[in-house]
N, C-alpha and C. Protein backbone atom coordinates (compact mmCIF):
# COMPACT_ATOMS: atom_id res chain seq x y z
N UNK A 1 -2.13 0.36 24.74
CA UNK A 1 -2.98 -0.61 24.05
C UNK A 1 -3.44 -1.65 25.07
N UNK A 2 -4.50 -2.24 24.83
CA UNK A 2 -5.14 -3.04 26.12
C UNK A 2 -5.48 -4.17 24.64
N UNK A 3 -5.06 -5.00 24.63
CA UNK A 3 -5.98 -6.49 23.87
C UNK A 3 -6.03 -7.30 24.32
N UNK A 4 -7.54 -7.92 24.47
CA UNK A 4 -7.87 -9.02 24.90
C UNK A 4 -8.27 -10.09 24.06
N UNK A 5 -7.63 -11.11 24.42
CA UNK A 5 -7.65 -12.62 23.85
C UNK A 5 -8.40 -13.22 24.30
N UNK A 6 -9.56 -13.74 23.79
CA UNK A 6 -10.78 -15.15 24.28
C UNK A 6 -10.29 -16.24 23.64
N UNK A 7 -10.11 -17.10 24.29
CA UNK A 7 -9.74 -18.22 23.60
C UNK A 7 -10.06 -19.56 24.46
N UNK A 8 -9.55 -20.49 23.69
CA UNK A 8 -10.20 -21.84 24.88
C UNK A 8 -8.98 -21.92 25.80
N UNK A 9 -8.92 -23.35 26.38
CA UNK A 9 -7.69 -23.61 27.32
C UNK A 9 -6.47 -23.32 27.09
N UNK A 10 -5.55 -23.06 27.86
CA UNK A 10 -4.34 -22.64 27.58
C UNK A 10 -3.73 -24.11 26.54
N UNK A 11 -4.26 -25.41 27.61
CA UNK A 11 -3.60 -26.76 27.04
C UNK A 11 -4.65 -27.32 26.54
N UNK A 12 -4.18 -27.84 25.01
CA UNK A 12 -5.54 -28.51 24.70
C UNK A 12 -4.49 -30.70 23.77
N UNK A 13 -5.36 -30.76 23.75
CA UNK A 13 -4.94 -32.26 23.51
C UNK A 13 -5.90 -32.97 22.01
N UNK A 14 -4.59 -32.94 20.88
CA UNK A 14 -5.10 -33.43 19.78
C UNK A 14 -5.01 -34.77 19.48
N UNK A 15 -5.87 -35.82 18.79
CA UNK A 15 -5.03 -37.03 18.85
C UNK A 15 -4.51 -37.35 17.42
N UNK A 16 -3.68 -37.74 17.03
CA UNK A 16 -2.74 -37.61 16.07
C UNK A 16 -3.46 -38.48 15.17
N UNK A 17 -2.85 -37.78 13.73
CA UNK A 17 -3.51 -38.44 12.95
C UNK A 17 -5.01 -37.53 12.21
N UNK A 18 -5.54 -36.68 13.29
CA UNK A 18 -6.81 -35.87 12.93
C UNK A 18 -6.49 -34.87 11.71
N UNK A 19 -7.19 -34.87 10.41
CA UNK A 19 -6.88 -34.22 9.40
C UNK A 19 -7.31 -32.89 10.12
N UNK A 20 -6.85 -31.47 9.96
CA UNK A 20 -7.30 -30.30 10.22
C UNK A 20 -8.07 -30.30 11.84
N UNK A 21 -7.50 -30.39 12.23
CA UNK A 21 -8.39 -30.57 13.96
C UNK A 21 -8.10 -28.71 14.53
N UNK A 22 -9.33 -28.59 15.13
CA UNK A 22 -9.58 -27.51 15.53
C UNK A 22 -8.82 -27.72 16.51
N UNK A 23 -7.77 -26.59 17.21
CA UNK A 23 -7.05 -26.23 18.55
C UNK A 23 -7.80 -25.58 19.31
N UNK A 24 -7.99 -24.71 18.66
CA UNK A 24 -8.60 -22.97 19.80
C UNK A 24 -9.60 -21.98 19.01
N UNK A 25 -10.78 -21.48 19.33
CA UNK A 25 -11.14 -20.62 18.37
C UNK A 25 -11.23 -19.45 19.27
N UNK A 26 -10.59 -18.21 19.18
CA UNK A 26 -10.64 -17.41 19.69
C UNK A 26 -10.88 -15.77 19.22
N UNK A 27 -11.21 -14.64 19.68
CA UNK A 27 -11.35 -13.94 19.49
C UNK A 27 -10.45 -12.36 19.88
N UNK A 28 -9.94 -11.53 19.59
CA UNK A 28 -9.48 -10.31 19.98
C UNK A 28 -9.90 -9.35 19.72
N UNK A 29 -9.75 -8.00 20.66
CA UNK A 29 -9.84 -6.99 20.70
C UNK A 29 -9.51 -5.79 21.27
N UNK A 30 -9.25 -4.49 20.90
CA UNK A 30 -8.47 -3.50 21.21
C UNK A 30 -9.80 -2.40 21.40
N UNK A 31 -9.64 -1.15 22.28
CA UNK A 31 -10.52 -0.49 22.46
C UNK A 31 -10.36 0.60 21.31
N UNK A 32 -9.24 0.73 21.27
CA UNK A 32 -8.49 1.79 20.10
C UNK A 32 -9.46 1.92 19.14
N UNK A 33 -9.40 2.92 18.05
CA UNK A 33 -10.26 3.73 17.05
C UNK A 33 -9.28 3.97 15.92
N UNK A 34 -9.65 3.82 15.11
CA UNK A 34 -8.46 3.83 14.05
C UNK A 34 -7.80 2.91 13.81
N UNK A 35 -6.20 3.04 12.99
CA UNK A 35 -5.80 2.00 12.75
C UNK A 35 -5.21 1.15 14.31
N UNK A 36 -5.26 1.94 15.57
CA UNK A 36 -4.70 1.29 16.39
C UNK A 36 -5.74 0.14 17.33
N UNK A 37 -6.52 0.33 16.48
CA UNK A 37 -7.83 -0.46 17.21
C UNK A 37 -8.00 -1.72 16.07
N UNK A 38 -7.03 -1.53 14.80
CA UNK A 38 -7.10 -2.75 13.53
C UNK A 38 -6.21 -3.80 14.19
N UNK A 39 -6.10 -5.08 14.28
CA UNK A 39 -5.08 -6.02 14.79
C UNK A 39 -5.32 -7.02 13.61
N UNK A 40 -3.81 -7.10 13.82
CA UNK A 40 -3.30 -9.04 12.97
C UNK A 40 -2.99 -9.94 13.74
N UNK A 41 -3.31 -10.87 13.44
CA UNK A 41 -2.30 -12.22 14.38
C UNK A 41 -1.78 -13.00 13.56
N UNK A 42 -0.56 -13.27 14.41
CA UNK A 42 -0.10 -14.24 13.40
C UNK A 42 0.77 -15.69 14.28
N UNK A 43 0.80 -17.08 13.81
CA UNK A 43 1.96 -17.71 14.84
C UNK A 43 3.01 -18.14 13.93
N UNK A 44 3.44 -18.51 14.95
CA UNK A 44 5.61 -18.75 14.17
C UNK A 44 5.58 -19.87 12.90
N UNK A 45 6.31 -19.16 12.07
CA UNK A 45 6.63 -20.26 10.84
C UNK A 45 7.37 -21.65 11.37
N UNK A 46 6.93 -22.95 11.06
CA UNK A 46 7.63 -23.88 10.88
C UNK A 46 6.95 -25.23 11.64
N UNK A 47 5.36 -24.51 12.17
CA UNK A 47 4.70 -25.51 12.69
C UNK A 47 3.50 -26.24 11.66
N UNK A 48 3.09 -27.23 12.39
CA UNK A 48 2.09 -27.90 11.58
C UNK A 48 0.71 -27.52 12.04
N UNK A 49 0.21 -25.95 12.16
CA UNK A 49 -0.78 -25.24 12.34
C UNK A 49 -0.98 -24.09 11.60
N UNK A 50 -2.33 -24.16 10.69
CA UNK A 50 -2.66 -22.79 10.72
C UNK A 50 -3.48 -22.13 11.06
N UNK A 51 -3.57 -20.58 11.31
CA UNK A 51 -3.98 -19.54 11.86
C UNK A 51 -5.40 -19.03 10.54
N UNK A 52 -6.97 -19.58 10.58
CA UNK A 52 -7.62 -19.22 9.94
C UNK A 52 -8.44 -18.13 10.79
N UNK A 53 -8.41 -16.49 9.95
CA UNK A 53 -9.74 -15.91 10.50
C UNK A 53 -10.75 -16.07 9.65
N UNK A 54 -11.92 -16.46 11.03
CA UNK A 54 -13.25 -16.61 10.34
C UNK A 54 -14.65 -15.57 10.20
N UNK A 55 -14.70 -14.52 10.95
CA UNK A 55 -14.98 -13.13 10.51
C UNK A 55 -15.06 -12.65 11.32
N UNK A 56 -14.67 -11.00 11.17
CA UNK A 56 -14.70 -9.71 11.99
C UNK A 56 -12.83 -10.47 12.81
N UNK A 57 -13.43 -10.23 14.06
CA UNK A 57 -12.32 -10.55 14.86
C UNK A 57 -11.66 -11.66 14.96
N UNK A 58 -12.63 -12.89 14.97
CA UNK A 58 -12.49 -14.03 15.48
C UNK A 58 -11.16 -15.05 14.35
N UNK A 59 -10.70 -15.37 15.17
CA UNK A 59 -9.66 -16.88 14.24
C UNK A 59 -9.68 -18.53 14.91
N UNK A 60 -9.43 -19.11 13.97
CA UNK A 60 -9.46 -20.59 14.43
C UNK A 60 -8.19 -21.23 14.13
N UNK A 61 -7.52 -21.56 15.22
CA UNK A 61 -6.09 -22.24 15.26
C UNK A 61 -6.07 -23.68 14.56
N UNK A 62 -6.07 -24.42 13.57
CA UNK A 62 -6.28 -25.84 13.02
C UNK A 62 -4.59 -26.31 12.88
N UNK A 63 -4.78 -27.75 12.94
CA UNK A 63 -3.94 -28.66 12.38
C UNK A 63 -3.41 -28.00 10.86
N UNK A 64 -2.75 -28.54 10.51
CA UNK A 64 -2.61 -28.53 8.94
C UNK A 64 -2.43 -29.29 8.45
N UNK A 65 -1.89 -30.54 9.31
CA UNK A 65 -1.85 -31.80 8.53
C UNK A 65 -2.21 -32.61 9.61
N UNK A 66 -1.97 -34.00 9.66
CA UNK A 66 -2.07 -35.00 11.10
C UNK A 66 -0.97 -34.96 11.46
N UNK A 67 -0.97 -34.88 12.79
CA UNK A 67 0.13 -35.32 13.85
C UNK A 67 0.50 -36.22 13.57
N UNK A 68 1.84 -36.67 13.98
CA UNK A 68 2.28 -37.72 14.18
C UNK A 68 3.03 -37.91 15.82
N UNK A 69 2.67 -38.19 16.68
CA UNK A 69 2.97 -38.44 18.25
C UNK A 69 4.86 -38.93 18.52
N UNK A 70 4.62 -39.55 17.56
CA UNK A 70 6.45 -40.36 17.93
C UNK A 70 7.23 -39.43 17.24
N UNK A 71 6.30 -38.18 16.07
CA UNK A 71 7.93 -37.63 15.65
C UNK A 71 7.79 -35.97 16.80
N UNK A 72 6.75 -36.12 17.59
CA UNK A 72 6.36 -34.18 18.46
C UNK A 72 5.24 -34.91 19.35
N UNK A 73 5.32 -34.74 20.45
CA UNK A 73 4.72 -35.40 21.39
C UNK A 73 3.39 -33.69 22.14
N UNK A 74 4.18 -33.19 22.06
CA UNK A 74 4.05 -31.22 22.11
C UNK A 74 4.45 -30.32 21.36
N UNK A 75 3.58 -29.55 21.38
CA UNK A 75 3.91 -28.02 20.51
C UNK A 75 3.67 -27.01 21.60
N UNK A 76 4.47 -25.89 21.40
CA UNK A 76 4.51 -24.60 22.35
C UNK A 76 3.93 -23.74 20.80
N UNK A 77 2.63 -23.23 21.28
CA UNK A 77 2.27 -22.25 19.62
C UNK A 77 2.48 -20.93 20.19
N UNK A 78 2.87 -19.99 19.78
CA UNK A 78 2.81 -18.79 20.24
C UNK A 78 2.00 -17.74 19.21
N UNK A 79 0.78 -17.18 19.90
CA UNK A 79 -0.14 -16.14 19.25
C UNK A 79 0.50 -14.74 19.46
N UNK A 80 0.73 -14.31 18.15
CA UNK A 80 1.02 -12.83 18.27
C UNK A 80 0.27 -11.62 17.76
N UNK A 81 -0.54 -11.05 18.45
CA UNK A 81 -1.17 -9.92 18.47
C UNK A 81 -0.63 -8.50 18.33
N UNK A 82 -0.99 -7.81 16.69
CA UNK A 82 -0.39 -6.62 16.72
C UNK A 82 -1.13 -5.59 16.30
N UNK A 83 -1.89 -4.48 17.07
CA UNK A 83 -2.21 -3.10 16.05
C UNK A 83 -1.51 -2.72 15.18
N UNK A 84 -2.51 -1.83 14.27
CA UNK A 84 -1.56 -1.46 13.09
C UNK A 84 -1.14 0.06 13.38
N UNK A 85 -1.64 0.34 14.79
CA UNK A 85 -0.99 2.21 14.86
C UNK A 85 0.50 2.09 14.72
N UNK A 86 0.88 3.40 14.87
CA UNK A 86 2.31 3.91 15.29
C UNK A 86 2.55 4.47 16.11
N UNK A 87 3.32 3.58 17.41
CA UNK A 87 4.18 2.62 17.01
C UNK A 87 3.49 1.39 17.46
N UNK A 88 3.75 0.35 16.58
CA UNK A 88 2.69 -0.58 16.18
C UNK A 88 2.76 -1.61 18.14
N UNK A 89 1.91 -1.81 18.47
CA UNK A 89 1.70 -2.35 19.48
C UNK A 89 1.92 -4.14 19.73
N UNK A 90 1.95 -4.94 20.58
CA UNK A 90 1.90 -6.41 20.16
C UNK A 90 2.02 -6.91 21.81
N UNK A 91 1.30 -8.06 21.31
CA UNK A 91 0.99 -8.91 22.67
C UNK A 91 1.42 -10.33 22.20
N UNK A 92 1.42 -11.07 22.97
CA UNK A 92 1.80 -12.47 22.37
C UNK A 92 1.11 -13.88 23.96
N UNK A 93 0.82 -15.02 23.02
CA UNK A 93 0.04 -15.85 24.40
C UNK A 93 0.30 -17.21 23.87
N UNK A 94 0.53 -17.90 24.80
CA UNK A 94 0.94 -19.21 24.22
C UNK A 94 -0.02 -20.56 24.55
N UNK A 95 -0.08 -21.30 23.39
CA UNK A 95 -0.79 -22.50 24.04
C UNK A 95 -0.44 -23.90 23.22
N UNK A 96 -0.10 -24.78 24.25
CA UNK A 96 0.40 -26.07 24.51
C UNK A 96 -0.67 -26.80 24.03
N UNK A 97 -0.25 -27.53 23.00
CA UNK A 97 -0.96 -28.30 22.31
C UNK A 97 -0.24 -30.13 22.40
N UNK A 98 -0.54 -31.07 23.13
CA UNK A 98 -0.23 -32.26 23.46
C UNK A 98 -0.98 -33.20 22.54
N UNK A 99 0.05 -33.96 21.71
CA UNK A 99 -0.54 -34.99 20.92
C UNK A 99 -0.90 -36.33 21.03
N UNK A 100 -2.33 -36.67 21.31
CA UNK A 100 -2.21 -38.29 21.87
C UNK A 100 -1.94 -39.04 20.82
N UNK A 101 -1.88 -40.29 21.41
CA UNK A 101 -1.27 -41.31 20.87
C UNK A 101 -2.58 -42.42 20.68
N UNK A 102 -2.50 -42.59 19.48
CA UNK A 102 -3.38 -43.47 18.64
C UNK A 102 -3.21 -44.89 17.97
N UNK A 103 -3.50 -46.14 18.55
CA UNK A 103 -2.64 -47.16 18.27
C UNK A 103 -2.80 -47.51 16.84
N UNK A 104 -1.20 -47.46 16.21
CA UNK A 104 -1.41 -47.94 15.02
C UNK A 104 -1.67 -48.86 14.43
């Protein structure tokens, strides 16, 4: 399996407080035919991001709520990329998301 990830900077910088703030909008793809050429992504439960796709390939990494800087200063997000052949394939890419600080 070969998938490639377009996406923006590895590190990107939100400033806290932003309702739904765009992270990354990126795109994937597999050369594969069939189901091994179908991919999901998904990132780890328990962050304050979600993973929207917006069509065909493409997804947009957002906030889900506002940051708050003094309680997560950084997030490590990890993107996981998987065909649906057998045996199911997966890639994974990470990006550092740094929260500024906004005087209250």
């Amino acid at each position: 399996m070969e998938t490639a990830l377009t996406k923006t900077p590895e590190k990107s910088s939100i400033p806290e407080n932003a309702p739904e703030a765009v992270v990354a909008v990126f795109s994937v793809s597999d050369p594969d035919s069939g189901d091994n050429g179908r991919m999901v992504c998904s990132i780890q439960n328990g962050l304050p991001f979600l993973l929207k796709p917006t069509f065909k390939n493409f997804y947009t990494l957002v906030t889900e709520r506002p940051l708050d800087r003094e309680s997560n200063a950084e997030y490590n997000i990890t993107i996981t990329v998987s065909d649906l052949g057998t045996p199911r394939l997966t890639t994974q890419h990470t990006i550092t998301v740094q929260v500024s600080d906004i005087n209250d």
